[in-house]
PDB file of N, CA and C in Angstrom:
ATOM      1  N   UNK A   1       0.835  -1.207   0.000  1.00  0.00           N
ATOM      2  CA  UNK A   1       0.000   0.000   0.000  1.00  0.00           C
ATOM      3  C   UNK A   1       0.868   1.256   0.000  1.00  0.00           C
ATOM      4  N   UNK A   2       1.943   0.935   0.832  1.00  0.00           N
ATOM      5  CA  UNK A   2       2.633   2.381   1.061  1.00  0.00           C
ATOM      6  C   UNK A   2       3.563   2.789  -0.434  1.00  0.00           C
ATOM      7  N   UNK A   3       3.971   1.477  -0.562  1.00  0.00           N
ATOM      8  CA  UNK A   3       4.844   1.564  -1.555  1.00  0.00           C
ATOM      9  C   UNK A   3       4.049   2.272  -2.987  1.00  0.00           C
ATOM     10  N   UNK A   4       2.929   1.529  -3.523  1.00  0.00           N
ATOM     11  CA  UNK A   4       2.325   2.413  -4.531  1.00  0.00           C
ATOM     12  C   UNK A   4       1.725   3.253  -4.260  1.00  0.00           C
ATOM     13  N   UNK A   5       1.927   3.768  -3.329  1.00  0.00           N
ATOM     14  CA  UNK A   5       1.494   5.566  -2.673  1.00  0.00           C
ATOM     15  C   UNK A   5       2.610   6.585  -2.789  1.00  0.00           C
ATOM     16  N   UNK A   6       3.912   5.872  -2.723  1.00  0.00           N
ATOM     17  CA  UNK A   6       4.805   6.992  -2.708  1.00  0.00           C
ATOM     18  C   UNK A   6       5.487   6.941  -4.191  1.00  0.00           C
ATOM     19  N   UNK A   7       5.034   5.540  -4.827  1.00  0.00           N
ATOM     20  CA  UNK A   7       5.097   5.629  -6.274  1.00  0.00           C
ATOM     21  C   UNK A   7       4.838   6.696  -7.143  1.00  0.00           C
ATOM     22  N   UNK A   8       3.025   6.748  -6.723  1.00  0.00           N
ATOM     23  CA  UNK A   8       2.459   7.490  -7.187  1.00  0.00           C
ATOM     24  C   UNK A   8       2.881   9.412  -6.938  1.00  0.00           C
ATOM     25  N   UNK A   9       3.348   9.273  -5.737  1.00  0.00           N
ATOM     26  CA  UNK A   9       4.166  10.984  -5.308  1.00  0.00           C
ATOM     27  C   UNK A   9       4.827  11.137  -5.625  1.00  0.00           C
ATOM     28  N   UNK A  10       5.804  10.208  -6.279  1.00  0.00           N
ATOM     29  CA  UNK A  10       7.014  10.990  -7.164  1.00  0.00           C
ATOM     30  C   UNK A  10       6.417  10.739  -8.347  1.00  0.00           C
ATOM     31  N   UNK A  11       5.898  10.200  -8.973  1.00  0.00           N
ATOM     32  CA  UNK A  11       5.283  10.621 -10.232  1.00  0.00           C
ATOM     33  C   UNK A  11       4.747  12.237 -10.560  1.00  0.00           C
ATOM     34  N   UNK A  12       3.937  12.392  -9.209  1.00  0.00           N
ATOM     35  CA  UNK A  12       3.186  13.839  -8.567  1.00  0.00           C
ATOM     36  C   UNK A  12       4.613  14.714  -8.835  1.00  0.00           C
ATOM     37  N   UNK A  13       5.646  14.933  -8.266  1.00  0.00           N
ATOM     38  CA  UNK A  13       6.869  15.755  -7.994  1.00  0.00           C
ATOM     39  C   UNK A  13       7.129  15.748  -9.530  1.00  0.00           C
ATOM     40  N   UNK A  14       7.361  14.403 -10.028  1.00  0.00           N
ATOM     41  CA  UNK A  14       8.176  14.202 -11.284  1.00  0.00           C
ATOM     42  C   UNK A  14       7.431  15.298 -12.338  1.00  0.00           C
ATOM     43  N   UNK A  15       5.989  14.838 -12.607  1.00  0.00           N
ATOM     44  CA  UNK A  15       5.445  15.702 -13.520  1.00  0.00           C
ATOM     45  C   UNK A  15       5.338  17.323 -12.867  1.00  0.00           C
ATOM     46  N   UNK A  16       4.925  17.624 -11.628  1.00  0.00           N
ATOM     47  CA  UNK A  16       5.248  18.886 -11.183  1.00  0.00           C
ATOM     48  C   UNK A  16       6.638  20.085 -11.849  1.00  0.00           C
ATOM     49  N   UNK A  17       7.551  18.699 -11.685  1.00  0.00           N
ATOM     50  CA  UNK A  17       8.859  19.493 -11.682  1.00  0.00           C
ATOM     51  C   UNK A  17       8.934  19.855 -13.694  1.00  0.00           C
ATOM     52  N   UNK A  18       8.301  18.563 -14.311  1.00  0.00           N
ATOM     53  CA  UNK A  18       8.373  18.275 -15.546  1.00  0.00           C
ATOM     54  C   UNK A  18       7.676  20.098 -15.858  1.00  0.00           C
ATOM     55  N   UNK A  19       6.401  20.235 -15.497  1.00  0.00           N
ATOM     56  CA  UNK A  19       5.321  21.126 -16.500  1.00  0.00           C
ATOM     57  C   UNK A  19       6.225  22.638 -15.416  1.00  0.00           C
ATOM     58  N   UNK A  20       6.272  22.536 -14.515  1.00  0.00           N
ATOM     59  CA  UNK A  20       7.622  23.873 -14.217  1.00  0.00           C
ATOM     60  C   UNK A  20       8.443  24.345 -14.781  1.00  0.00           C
ATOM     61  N   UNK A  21       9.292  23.459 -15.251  1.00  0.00           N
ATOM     62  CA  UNK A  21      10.114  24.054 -15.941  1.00  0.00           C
ATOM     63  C   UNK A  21      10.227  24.006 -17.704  1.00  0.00           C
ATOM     64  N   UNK A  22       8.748  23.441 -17.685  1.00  0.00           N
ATOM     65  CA  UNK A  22       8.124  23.913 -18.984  1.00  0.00           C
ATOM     66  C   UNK A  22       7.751  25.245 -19.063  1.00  0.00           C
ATOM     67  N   UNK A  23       6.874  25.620 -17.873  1.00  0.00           N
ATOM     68  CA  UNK A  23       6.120  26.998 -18.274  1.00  0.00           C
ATOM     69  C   UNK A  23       7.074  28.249 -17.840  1.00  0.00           C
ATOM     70  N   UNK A  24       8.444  27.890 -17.268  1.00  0.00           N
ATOM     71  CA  UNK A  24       9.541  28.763 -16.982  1.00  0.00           C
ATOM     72  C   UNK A  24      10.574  28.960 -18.291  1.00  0.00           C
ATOM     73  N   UNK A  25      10.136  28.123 -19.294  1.00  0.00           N
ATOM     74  CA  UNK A  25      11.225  27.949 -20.713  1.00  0.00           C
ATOM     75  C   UNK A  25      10.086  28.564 -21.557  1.00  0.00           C
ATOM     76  N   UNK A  26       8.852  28.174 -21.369  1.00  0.00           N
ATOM     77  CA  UNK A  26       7.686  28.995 -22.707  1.00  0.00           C
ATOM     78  C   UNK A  26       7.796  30.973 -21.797  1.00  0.00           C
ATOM     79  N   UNK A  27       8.055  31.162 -20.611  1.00  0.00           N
ATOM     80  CA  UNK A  27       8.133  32.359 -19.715  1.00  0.00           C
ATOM     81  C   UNK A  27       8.863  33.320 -20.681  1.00  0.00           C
ATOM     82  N   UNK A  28      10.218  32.149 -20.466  1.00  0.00           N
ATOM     83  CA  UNK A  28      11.459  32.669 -21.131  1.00  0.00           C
ATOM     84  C   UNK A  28      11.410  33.138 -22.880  1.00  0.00           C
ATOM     85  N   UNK A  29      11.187  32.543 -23.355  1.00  0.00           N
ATOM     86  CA  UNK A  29      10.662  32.137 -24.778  1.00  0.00           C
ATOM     87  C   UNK A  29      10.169  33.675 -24.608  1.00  0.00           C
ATOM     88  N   UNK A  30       8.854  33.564 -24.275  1.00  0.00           N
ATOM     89  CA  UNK A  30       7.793  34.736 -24.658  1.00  0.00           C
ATOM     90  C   UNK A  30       8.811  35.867 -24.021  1.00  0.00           C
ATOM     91  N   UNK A  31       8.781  36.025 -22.964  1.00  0.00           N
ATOM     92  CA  UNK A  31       9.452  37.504 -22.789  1.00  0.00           C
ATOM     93  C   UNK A  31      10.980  37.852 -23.640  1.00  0.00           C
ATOM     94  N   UNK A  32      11.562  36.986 -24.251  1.00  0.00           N
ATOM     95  CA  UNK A  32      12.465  37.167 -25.364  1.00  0.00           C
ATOM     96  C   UNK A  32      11.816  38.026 -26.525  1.00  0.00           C
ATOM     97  N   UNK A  33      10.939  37.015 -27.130  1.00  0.00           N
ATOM     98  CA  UNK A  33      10.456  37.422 -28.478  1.00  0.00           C
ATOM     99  C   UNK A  33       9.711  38.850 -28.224  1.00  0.00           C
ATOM    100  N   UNK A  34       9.056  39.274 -26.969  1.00  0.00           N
ATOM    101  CA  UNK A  34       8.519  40.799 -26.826  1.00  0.00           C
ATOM    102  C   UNK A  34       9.740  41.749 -26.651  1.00  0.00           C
ATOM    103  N   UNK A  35      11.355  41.665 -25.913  1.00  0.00           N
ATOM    104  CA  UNK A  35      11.811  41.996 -26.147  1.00  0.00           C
ATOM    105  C   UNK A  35      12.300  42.548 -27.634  1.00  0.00           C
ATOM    106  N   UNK A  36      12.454  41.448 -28.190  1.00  0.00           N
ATOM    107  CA  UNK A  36      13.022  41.360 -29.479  1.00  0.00           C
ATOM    108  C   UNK A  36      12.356  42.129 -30.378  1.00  0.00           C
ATOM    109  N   UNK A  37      10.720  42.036 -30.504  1.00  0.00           N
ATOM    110  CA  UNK A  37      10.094  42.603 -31.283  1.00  0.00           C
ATOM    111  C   UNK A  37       9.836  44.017 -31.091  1.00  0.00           C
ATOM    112  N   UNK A  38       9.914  44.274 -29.497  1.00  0.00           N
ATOM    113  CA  UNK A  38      10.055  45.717 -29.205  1.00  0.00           C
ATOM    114  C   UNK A  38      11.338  46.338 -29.464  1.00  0.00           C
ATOM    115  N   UNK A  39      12.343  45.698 -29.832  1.00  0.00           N
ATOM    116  CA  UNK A  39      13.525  46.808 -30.105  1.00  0.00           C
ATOM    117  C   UNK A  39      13.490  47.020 -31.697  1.00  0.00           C
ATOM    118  N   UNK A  40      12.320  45.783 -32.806  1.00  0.00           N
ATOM    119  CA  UNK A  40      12.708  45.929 -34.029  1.00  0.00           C
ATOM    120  C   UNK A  40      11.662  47.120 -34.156  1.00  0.00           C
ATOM    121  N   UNK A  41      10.813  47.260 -33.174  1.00  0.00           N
ATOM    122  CA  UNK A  41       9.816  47.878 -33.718  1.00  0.00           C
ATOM    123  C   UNK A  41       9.460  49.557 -33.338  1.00  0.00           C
ATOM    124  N   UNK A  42      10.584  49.409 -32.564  1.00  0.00           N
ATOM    125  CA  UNK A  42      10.869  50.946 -31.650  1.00  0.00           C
ATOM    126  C   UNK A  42      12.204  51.362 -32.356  1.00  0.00           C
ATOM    127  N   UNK A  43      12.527  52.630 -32.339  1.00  0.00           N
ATOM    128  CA  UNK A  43      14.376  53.136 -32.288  1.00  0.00           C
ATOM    129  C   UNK A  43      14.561  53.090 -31.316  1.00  0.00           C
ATOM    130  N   UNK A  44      14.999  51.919 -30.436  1.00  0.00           N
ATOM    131  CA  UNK A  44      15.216  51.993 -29.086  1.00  0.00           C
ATOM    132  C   UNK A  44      16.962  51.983 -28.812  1.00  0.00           C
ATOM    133  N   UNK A  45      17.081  53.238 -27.929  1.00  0.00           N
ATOM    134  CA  UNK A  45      18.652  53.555 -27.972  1.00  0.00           C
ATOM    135  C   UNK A  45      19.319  52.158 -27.991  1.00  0.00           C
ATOM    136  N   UNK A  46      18.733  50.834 -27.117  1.00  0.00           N
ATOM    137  CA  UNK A  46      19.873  49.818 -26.361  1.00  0.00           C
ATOM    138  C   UNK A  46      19.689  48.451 -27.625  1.00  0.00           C
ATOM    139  N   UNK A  47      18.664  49.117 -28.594  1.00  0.00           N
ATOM    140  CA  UNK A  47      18.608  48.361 -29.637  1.00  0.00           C
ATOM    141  C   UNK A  47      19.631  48.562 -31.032  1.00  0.00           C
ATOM    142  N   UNK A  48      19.846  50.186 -30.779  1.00  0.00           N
ATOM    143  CA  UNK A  48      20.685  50.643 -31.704  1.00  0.00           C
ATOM    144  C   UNK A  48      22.159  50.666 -31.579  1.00  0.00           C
ATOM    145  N   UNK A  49      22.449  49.981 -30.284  1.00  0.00           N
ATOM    146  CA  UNK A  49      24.015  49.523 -30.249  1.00  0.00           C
ATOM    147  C   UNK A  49      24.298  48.650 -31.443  1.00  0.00           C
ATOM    148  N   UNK A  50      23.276  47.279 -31.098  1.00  0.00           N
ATOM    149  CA  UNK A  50      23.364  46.445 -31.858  1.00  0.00           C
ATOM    150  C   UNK A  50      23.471  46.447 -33.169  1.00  0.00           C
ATOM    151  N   UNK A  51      23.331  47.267 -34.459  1.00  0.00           N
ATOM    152  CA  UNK A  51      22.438  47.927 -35.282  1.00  0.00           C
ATOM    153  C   UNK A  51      21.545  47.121 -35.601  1.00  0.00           C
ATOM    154  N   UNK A  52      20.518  47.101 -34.526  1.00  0.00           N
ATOM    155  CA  UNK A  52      19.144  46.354 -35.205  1.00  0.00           C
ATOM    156  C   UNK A  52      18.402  46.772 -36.069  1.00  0.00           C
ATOM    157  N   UNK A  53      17.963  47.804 -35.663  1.00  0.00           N
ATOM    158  CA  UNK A  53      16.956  48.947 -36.277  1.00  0.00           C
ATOM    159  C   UNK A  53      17.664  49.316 -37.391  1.00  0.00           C
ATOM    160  N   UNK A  54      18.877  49.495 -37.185  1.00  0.00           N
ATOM    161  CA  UNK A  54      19.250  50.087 -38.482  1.00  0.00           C
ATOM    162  C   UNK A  54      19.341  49.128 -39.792  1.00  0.00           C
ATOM    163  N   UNK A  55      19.752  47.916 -39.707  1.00  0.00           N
ATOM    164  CA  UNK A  55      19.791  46.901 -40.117  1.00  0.00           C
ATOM    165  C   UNK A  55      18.484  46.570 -40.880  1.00  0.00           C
ATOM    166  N   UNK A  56      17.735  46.583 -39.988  1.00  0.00           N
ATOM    167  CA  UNK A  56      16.240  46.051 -40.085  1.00  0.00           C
ATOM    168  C   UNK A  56      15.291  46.953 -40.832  1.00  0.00           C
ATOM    169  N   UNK A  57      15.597  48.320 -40.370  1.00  0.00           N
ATOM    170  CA  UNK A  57      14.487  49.457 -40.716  1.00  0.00           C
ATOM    171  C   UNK A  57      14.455  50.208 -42.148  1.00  0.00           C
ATOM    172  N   UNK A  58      15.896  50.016 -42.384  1.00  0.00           N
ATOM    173  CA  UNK A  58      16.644  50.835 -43.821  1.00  0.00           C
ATOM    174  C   UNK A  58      17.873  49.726 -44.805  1.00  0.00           C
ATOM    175  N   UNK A  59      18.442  50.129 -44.785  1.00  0.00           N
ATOM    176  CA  UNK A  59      19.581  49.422 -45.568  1.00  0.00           C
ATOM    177  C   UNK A  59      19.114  48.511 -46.650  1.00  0.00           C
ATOM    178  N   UNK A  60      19.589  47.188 -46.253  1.00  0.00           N
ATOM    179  CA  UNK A  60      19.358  46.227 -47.755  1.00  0.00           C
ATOM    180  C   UNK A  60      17.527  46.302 -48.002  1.00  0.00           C
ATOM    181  N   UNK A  61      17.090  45.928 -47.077  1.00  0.00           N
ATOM    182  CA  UNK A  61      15.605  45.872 -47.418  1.00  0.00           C
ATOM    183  C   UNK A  61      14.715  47.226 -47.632  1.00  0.00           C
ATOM    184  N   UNK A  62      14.062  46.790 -48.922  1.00  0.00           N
ATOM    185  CA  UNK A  62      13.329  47.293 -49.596  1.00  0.00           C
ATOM    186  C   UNK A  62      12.208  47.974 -48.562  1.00  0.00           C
ATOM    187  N   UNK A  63      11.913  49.468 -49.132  1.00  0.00           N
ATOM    188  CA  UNK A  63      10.734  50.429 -48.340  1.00  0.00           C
ATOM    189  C   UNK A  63       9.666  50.654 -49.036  1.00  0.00           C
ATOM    190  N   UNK A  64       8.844  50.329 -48.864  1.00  0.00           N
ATOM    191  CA  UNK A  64       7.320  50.437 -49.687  1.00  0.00           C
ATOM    192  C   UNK A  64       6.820  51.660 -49.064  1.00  0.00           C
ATOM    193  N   UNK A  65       6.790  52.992 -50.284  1.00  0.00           N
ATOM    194  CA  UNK A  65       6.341  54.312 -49.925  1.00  0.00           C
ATOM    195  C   UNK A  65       5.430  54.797 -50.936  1.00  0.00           C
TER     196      UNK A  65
END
């Protein structure tokens, strides 16, 4: 009895720990890509070290005006 009780609790922990540090990597994920998309999509000074914007906004690619 005891034994497939504490079976069953680390299964409990196992998947706990499993979908944690799932929704701490999709966390990660998402607050990247809002970063990311906010510096392509702003002139943001700490974006323009990088030359993102500049890169991205003008140069090789074509401007539809």
């Amino acid at each position: 009895m005891s034994g497939k009780l504490e079976d069953s609790y680390d299964k409990f922990i196992w998947f706990l720990h499993q979908s944690c540090l799932f929704s701490f990597v999709a966390l990660l994920l998402i607050v990247g890509f809002v970063m990311f998309s906010s510096y392509v999509a702003f002139d943001h000074p700490s974006g323009d070290q990088y030359g993102l914007s500049e890169s991205l906004s003008g140069g090789q690619l074509p401007t539809f005006e």
